[in-house]
PDB file of N, CA and C in Angstrom:
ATOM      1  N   UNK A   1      79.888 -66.602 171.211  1.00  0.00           N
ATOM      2  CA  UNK A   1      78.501 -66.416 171.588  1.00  0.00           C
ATOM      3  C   UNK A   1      77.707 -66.047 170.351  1.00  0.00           C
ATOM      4  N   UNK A   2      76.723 -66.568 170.267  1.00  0.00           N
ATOM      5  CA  UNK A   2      75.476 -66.299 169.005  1.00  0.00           C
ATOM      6  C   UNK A   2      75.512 -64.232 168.910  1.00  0.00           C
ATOM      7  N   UNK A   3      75.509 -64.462 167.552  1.00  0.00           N
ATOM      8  CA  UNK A   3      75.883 -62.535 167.230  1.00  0.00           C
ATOM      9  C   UNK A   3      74.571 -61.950 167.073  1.00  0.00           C
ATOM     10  N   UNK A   4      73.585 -62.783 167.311  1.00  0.00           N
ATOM     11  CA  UNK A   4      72.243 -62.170 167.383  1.00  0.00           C
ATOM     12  C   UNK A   4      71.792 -61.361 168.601  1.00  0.00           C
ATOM     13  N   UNK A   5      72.864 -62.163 170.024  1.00  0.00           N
ATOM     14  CA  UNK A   5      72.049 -61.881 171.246  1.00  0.00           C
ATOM     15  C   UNK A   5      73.329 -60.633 171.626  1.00  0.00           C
ATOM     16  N   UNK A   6      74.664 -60.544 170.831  1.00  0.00           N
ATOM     17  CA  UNK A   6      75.326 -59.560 171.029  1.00  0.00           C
ATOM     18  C   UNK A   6      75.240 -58.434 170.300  1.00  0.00           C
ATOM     19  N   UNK A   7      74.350 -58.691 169.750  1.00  0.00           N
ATOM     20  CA  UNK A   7      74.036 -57.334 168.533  1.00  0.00           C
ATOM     21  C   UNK A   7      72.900 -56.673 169.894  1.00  0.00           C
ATOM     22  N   UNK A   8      72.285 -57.172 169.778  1.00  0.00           N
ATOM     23  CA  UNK A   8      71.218 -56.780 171.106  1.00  0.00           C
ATOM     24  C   UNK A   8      71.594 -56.227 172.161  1.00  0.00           C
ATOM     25  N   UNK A   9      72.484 -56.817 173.021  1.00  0.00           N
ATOM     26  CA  UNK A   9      72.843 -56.967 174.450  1.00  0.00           C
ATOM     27  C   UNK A   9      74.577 -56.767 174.887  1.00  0.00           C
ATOM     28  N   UNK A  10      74.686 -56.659 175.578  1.00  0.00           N
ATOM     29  CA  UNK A  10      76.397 -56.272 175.895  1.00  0.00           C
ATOM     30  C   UNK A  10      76.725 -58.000 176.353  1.00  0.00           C
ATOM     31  N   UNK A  11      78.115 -58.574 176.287  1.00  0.00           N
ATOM     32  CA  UNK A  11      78.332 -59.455 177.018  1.00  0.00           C
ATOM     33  C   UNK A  11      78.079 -59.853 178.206  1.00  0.00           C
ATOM     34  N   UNK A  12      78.249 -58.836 178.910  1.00  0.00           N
ATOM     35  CA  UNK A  12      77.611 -59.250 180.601  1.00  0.00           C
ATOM     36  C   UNK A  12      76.237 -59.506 180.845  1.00  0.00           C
ATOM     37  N   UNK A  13      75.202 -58.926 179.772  1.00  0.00           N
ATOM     38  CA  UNK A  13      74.140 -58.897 179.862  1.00  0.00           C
ATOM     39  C   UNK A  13      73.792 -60.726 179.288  1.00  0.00           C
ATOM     40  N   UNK A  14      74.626 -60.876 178.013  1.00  0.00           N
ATOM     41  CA  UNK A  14      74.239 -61.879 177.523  1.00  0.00           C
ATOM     42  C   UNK A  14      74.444 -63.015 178.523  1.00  0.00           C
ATOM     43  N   UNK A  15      75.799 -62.945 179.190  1.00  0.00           N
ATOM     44  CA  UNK A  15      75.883 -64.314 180.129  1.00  0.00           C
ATOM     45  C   UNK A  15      74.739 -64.352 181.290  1.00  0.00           C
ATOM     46  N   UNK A  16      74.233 -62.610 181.786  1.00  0.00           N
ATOM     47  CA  UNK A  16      73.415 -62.703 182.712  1.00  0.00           C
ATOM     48  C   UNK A  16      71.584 -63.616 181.896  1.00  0.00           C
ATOM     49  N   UNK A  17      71.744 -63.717 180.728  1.00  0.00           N
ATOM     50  CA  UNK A  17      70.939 -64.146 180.405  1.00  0.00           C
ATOM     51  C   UNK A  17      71.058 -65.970 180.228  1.00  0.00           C
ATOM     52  N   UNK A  18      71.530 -66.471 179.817  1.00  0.00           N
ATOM     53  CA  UNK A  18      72.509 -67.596 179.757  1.00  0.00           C
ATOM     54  C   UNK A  18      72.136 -67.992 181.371  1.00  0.00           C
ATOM     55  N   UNK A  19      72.717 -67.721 182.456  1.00  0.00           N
ATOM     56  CA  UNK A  19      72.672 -68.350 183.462  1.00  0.00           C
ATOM     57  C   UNK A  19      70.864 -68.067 184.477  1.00  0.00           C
ATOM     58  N   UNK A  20      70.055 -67.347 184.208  1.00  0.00           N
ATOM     59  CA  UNK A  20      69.060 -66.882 184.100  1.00  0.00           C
ATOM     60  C   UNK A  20      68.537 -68.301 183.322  1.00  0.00           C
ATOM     61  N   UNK A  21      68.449 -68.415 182.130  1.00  0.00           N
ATOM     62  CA  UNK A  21      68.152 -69.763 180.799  1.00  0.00           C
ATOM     63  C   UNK A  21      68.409 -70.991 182.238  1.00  0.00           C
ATOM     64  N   UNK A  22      69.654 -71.068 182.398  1.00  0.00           N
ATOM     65  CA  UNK A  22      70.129 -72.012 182.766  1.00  0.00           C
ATOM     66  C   UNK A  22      69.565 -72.438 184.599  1.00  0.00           C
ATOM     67  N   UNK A  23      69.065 -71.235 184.930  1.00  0.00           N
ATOM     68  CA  UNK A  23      68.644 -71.474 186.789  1.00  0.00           C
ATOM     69  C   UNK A  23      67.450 -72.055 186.969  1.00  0.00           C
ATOM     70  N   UNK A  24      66.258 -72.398 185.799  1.00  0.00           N
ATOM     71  CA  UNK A  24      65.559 -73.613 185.860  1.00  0.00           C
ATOM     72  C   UNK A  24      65.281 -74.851 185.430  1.00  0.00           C
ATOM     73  N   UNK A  25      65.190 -75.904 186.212  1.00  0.00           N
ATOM     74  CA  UNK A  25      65.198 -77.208 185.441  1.00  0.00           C
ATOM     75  C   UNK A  25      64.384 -77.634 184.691  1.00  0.00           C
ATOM     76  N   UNK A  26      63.268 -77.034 184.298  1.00  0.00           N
ATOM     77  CA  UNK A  26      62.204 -77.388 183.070  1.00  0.00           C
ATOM     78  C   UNK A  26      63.568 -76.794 181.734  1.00  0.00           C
ATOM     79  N   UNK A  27      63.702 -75.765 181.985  1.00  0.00           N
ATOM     80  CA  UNK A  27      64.759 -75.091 181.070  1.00  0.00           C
ATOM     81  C   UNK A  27      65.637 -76.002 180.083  1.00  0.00           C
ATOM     82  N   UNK A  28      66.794 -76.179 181.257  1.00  0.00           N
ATOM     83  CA  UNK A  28      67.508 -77.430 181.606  1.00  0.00           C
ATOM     84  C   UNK A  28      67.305 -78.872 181.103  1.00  0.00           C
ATOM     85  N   UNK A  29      66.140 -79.223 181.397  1.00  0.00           N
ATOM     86  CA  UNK A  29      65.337 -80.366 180.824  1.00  0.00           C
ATOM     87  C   UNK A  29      65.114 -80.240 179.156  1.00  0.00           C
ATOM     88  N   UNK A  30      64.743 -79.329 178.481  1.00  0.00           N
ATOM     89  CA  UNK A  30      64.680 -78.996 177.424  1.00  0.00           C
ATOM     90  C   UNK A  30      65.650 -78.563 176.410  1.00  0.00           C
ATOM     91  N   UNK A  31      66.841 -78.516 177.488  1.00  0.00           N
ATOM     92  CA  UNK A  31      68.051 -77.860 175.985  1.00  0.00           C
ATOM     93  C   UNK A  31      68.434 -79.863 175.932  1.00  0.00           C
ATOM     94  N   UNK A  32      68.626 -80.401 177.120  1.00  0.00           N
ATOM     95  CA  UNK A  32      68.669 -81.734 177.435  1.00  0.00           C
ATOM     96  C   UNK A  32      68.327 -82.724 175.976  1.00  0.00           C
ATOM     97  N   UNK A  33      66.704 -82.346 176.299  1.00  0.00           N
ATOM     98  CA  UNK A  33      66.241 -83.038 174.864  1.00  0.00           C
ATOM     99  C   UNK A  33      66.542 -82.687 173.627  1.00  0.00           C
ATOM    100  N   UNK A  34      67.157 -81.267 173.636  1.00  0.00           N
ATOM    101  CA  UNK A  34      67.530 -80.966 172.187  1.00  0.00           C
ATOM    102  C   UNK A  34      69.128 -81.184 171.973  1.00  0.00           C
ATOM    103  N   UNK A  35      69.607 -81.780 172.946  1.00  0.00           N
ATOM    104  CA  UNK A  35      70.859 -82.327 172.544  1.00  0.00           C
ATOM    105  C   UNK A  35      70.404 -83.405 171.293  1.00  0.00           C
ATOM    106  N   UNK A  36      71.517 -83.303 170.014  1.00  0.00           N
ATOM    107  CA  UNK A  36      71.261 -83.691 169.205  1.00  0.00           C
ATOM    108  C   UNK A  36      70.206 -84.070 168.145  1.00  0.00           C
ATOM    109  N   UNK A  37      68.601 -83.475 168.605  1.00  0.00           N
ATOM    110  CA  UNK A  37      67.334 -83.232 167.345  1.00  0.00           C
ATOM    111  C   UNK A  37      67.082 -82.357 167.566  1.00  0.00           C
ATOM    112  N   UNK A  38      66.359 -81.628 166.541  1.00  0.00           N
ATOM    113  CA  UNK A  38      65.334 -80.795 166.484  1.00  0.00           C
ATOM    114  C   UNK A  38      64.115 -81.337 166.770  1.00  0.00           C
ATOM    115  N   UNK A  39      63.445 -80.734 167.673  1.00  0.00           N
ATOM    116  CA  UNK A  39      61.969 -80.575 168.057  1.00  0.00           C
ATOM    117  C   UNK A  39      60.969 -79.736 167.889  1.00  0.00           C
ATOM    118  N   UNK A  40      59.588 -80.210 167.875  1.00  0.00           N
ATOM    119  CA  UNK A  40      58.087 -79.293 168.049  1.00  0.00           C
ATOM    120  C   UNK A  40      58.132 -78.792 169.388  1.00  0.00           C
ATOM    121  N   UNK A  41      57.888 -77.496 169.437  1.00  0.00           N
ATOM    122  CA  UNK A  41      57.257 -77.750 170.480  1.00  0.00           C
ATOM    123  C   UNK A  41      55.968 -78.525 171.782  1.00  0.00           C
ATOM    124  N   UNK A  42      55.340 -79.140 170.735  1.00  0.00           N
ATOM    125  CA  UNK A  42      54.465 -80.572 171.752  1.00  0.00           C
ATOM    126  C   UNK A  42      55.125 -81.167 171.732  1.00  0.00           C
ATOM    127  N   UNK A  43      56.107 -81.387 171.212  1.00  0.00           N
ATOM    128  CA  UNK A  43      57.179 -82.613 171.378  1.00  0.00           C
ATOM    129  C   UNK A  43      58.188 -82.295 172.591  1.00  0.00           C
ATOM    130  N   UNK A  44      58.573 -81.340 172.928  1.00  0.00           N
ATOM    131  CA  UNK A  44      58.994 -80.804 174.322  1.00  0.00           C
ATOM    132  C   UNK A  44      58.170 -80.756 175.057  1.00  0.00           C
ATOM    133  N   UNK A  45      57.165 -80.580 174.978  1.00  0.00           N
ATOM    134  CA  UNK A  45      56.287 -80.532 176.098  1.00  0.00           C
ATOM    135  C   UNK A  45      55.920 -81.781 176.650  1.00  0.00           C
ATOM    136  N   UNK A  46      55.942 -82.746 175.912  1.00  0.00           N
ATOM    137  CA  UNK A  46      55.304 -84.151 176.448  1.00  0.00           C
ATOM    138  C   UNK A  46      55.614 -84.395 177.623  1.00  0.00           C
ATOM    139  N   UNK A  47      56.903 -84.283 178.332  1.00  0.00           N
ATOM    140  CA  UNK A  47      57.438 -85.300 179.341  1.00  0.00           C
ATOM    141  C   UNK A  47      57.069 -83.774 180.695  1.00  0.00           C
ATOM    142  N   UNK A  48      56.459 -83.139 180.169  1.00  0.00           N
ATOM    143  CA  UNK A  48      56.443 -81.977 181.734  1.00  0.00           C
ATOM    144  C   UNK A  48      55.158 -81.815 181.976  1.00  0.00           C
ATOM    145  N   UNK A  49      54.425 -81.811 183.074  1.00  0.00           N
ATOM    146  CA  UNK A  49      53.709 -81.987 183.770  1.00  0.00           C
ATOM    147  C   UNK A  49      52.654 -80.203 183.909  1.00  0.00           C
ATOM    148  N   UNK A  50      53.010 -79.552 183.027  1.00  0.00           N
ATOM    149  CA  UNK A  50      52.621 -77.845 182.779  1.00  0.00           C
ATOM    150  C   UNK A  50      52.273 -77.838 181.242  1.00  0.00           C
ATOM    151  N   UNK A  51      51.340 -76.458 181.390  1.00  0.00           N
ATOM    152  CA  UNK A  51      50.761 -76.468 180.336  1.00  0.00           C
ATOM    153  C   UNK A  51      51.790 -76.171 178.633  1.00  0.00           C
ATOM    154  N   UNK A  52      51.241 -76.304 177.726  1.00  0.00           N
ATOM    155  CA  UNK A  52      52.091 -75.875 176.320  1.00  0.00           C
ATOM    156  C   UNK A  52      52.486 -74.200 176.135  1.00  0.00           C
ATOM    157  N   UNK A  53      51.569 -73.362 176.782  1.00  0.00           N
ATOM    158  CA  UNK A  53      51.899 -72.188 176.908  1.00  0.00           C
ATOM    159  C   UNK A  53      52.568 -71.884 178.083  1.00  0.00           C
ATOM    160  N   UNK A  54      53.533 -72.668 179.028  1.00  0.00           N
ATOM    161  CA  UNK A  54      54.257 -72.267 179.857  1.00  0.00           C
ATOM    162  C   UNK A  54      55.336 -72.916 179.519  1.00  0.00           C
ATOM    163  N   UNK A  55      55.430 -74.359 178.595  1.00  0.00           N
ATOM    164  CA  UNK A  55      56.148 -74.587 178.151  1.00  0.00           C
ATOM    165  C   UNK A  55      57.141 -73.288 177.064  1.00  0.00           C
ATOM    166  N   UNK A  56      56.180 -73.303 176.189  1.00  0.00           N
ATOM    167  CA  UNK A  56      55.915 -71.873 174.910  1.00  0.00           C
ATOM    168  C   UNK A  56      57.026 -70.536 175.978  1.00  0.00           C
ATOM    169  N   UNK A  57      56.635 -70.585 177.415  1.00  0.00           N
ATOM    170  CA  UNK A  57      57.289 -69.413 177.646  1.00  0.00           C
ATOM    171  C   UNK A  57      59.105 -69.868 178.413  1.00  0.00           C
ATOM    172  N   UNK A  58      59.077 -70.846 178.585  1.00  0.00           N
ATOM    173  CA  UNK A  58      60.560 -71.261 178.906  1.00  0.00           C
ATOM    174  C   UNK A  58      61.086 -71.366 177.898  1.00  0.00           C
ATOM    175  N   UNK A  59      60.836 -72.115 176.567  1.00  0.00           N
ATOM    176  CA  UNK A  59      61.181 -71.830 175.169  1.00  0.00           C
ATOM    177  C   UNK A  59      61.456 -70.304 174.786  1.00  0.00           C
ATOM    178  N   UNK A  60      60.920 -69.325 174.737  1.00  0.00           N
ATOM    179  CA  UNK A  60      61.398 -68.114 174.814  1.00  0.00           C
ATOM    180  C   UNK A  60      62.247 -67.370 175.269  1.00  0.00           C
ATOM    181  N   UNK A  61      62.663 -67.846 176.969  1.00  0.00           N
ATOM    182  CA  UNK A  61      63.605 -67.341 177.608  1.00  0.00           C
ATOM    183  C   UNK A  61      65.295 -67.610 177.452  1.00  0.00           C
ATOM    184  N   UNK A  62      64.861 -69.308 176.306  1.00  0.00           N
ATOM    185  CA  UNK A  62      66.172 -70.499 176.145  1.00  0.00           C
ATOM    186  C   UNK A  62      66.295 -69.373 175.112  1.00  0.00           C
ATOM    187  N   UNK A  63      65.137 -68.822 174.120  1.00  0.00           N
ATOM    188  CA  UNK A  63      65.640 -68.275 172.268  1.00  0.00           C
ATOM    189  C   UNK A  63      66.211 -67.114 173.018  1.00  0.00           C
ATOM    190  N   UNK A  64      65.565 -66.171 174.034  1.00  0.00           N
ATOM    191  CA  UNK A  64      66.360 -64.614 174.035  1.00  0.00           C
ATOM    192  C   UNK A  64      67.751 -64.953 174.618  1.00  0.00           C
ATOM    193  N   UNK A  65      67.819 -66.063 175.452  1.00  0.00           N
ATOM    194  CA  UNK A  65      69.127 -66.329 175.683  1.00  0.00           C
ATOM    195  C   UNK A  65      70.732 -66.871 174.730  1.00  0.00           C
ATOM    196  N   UNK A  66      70.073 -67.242 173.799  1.00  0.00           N
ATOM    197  CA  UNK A  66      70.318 -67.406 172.287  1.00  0.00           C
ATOM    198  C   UNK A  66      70.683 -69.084 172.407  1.00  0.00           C
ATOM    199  N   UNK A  67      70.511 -69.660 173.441  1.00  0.00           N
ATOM    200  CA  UNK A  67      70.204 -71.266 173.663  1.00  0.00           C
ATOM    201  C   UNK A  67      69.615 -72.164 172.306  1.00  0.00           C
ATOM    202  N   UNK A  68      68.660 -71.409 172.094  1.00  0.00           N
ATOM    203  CA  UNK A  68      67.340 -72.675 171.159  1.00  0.00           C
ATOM    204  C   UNK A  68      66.916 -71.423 170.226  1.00  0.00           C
ATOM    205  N   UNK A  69      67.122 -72.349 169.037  1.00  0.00           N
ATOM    206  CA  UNK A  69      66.811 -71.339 167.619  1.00  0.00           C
ATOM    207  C   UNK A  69      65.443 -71.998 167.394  1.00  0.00           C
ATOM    208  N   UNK A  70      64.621 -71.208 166.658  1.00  0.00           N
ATOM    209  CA  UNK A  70      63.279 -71.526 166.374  1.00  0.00           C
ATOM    210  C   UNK A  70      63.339 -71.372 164.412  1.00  0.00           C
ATOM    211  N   UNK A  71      62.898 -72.390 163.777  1.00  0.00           N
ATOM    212  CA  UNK A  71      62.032 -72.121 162.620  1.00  0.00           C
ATOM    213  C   UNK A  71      61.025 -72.633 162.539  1.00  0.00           C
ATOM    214  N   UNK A  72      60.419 -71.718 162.173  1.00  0.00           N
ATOM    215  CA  UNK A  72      58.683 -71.376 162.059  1.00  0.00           C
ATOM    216  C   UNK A  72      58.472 -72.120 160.800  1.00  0.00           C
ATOM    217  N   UNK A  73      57.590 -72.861 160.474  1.00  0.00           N
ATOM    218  CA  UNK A  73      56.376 -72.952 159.274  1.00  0.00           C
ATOM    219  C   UNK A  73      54.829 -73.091 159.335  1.00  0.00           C
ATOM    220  N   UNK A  74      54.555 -71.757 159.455  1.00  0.00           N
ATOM    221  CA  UNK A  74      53.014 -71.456 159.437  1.00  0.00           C
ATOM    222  C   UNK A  74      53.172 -71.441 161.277  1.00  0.00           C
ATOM    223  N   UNK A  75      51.789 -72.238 161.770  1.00  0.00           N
ATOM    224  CA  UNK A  75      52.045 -72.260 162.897  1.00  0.00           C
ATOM    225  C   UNK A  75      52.623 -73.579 164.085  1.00  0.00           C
ATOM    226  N   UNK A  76      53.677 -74.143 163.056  1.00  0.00           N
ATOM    227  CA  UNK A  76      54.540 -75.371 163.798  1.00  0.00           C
ATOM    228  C   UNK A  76      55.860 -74.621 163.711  1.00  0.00           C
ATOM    229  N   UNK A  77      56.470 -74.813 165.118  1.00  0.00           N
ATOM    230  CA  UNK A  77      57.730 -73.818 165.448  1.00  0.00           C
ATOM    231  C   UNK A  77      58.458 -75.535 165.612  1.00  0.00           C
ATOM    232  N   UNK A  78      59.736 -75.403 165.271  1.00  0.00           N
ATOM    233  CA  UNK A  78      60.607 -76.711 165.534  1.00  0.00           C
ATOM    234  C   UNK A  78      61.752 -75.639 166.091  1.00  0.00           C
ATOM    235  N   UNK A  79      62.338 -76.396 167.651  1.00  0.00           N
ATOM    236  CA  UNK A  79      63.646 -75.830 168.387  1.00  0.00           C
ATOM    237  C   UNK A  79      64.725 -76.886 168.212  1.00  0.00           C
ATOM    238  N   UNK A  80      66.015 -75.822 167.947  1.00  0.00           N
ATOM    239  CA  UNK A  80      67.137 -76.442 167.902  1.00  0.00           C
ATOM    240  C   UNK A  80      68.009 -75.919 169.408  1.00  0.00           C
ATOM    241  N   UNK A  81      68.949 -76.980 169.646  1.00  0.00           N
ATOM    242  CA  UNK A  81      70.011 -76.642 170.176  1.00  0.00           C
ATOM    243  C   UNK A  81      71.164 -75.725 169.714  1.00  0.00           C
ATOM    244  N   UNK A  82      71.094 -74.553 170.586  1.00  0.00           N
ATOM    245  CA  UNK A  82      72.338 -73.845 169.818  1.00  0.00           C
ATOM    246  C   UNK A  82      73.229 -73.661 171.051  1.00  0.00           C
ATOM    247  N   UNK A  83      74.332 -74.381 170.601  1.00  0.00           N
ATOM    248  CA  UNK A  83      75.044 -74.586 172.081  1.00  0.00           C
ATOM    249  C   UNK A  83      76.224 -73.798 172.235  1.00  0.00           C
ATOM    250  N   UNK A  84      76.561 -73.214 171.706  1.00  0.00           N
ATOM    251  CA  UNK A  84      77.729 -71.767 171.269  1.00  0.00           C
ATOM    252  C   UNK A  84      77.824 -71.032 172.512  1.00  0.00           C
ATOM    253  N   UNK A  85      76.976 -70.352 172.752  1.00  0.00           N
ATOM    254  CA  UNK A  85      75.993 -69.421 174.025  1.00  0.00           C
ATOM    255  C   UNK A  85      76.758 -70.308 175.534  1.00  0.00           C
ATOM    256  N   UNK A  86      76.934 -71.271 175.493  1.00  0.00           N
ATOM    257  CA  UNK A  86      77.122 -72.055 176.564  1.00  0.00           C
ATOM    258  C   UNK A  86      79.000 -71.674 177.128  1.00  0.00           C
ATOM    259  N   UNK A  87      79.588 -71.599 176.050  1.00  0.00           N
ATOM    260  CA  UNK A  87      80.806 -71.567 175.852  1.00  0.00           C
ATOM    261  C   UNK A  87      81.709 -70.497 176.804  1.00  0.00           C
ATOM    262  N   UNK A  88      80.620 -69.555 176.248  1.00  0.00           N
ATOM    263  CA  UNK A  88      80.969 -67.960 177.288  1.00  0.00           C
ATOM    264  C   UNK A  88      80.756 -68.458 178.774  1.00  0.00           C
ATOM    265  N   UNK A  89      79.689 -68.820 178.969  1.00  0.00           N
ATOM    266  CA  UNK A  89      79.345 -69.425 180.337  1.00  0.00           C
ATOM    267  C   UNK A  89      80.559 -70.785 181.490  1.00  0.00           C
ATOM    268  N   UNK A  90      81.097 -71.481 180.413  1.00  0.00           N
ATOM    269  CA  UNK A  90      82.115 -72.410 180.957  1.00  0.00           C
ATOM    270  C   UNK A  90      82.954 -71.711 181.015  1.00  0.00           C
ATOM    271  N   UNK A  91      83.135 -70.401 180.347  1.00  0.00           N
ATOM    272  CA  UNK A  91      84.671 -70.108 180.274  1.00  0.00           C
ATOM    273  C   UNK A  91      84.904 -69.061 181.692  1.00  0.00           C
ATOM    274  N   UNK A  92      83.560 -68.712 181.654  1.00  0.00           N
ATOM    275  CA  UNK A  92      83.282 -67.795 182.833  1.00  0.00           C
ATOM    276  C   UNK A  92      83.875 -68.656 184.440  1.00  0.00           C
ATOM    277  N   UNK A  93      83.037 -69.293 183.934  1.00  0.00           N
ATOM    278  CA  UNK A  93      83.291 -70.957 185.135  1.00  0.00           C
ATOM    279  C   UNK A  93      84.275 -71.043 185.802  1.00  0.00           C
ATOM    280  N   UNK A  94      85.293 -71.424 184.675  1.00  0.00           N
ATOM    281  CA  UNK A  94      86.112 -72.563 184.688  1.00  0.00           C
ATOM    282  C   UNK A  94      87.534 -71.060 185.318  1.00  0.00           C
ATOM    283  N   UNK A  95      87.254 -70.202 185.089  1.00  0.00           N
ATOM    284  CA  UNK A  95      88.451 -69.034 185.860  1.00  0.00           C
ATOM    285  C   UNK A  95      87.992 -69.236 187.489  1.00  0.00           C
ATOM    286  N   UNK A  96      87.066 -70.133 187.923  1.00  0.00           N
ATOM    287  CA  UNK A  96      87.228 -70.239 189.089  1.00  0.00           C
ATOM    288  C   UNK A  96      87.849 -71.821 189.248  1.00  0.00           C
ATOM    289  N   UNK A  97      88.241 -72.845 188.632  1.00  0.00           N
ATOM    290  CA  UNK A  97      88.189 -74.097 188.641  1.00  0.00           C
ATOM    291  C   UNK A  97      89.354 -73.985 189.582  1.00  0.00           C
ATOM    292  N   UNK A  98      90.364 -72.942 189.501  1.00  0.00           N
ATOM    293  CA  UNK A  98      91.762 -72.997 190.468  1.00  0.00           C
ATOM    294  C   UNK A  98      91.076 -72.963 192.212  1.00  0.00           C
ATOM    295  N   UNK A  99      90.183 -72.428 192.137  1.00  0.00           N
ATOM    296  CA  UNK A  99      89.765 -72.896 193.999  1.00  0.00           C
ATOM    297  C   UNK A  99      89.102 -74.481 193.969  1.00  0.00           C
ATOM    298  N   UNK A 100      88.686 -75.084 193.153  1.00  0.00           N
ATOM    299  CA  UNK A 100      87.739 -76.619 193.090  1.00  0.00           C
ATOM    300  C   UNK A 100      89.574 -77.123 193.214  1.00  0.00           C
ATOM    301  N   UNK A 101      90.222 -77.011 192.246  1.00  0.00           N
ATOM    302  CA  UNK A 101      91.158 -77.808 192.227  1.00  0.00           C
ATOM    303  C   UNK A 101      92.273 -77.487 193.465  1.00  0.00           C
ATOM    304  N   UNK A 102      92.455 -76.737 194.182  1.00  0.00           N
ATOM    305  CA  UNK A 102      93.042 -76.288 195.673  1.00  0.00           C
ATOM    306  C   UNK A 102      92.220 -77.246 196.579  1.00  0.00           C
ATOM    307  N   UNK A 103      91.191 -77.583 196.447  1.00  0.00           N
ATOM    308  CA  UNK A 103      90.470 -78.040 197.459  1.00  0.00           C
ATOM    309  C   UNK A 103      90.474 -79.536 197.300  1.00  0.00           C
ATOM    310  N   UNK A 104      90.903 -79.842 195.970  1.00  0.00           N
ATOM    311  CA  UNK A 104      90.968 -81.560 195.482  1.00  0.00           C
ATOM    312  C   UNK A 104      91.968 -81.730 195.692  1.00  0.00           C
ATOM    313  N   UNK A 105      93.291 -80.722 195.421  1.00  0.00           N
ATOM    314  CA  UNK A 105      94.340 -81.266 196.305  1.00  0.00           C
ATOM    315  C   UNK A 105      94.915 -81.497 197.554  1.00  0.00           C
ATOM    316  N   UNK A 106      94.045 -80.506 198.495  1.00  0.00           N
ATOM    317  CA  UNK A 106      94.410 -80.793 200.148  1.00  0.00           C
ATOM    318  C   UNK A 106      92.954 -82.004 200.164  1.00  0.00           C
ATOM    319  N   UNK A 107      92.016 -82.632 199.773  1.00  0.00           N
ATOM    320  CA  UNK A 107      91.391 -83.963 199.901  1.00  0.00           C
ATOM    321  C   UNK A 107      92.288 -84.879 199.544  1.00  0.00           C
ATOM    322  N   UNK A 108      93.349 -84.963 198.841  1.00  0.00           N
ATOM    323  CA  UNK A 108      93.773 -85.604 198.174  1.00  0.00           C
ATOM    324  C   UNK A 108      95.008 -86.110 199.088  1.00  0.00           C
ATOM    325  N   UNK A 109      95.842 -84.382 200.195  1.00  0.00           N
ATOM    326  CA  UNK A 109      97.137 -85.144 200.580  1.00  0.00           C
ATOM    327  C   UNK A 109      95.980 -85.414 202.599  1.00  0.00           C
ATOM    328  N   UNK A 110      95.278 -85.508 202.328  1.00  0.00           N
ATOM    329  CA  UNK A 110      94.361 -85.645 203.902  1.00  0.00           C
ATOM    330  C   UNK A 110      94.075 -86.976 203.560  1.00  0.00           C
ATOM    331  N   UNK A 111      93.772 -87.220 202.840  1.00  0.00           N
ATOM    332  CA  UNK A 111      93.762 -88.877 202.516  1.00  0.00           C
ATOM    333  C   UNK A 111      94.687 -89.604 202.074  1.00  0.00           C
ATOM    334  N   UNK A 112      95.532 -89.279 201.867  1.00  0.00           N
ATOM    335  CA  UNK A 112      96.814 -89.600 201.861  1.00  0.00           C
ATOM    336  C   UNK A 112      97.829 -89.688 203.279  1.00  0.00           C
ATOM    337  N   UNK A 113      97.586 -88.599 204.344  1.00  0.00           N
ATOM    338  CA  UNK A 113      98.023 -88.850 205.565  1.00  0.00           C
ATOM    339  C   UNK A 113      97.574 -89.522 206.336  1.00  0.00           C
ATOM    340  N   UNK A 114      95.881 -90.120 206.417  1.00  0.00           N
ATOM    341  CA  UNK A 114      95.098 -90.930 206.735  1.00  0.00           C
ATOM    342  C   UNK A 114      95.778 -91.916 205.982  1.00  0.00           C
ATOM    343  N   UNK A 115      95.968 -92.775 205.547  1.00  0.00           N
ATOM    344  CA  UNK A 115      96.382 -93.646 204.715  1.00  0.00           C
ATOM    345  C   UNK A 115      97.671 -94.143 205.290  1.00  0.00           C
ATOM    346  N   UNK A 116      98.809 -93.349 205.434  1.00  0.00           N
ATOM    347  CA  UNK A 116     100.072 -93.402 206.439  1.00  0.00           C
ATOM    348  C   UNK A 116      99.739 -93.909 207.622  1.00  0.00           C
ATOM    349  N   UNK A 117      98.839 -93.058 208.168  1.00  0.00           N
ATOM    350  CA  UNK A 117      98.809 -92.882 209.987  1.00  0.00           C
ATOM    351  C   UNK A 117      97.509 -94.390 210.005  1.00  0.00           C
ATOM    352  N   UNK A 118      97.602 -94.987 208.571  1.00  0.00           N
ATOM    353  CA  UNK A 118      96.981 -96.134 209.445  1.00  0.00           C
ATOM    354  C   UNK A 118      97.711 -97.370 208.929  1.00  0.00           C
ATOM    355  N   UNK A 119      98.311 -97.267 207.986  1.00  0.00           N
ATOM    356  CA  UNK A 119      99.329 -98.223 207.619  1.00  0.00           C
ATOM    357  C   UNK A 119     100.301 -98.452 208.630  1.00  0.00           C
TER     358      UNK A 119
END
């Protein structure tokens, strides 16, 4: 996880921030586009239907979350993807993946006995 937002914040706090980042889709939409460039912010903003200063404030919530790094020159801010932050969050995840995968395997032998009982 980015050592900026753990210097700050405790781990639990940081993932509670992270999934917070992550529970809206303008949000969402925006780490999206910064997969692989750096952007202006009017340049994120183009494709959303809200103003640049509400844009300006979902951008903020992605940086405290430690999502999207900002460098400044003068007053043009360009956001990056910082996708590190995400990592804690899958890993969080994925200690539940053993109930998804319990449940893919009884789909798996139910369609499989369907399959018998009609052969």
């Amino acid at each position: 996880m980015n050592a900026d937002v753990h210097a700050l914040v405790g781990p639990e706090d940081a993932l509670d921030a992270i999934f917070f980042a992550l529970s809206d889709p303008v949000r969402r939409r925006i780490l999206e586009r910064l997969d692989g460039e750096a952007l202006l912010v009017s340049e994120l903003a183009v494709p959303f239907d809200i103003s640049l200063q509400a844009v300006s404030r979902h951008i903020q919530v992605l940086v405290r979350a430690g999502l999207i790094s900002q460098a400044r020159s003068g007053r043009i801010s360009r956001c990056s993807l910082d996708a590190e932050p995400l990592e804690g969050a899958a890993l969080w995840l994925n200690r539940y993946a053993k109930y998804w995968q319990a449940q893919f395997e009884t789909l798996v032998q139910h369609l499989d006995r369907i399959e018998r009982e009609t052969s």
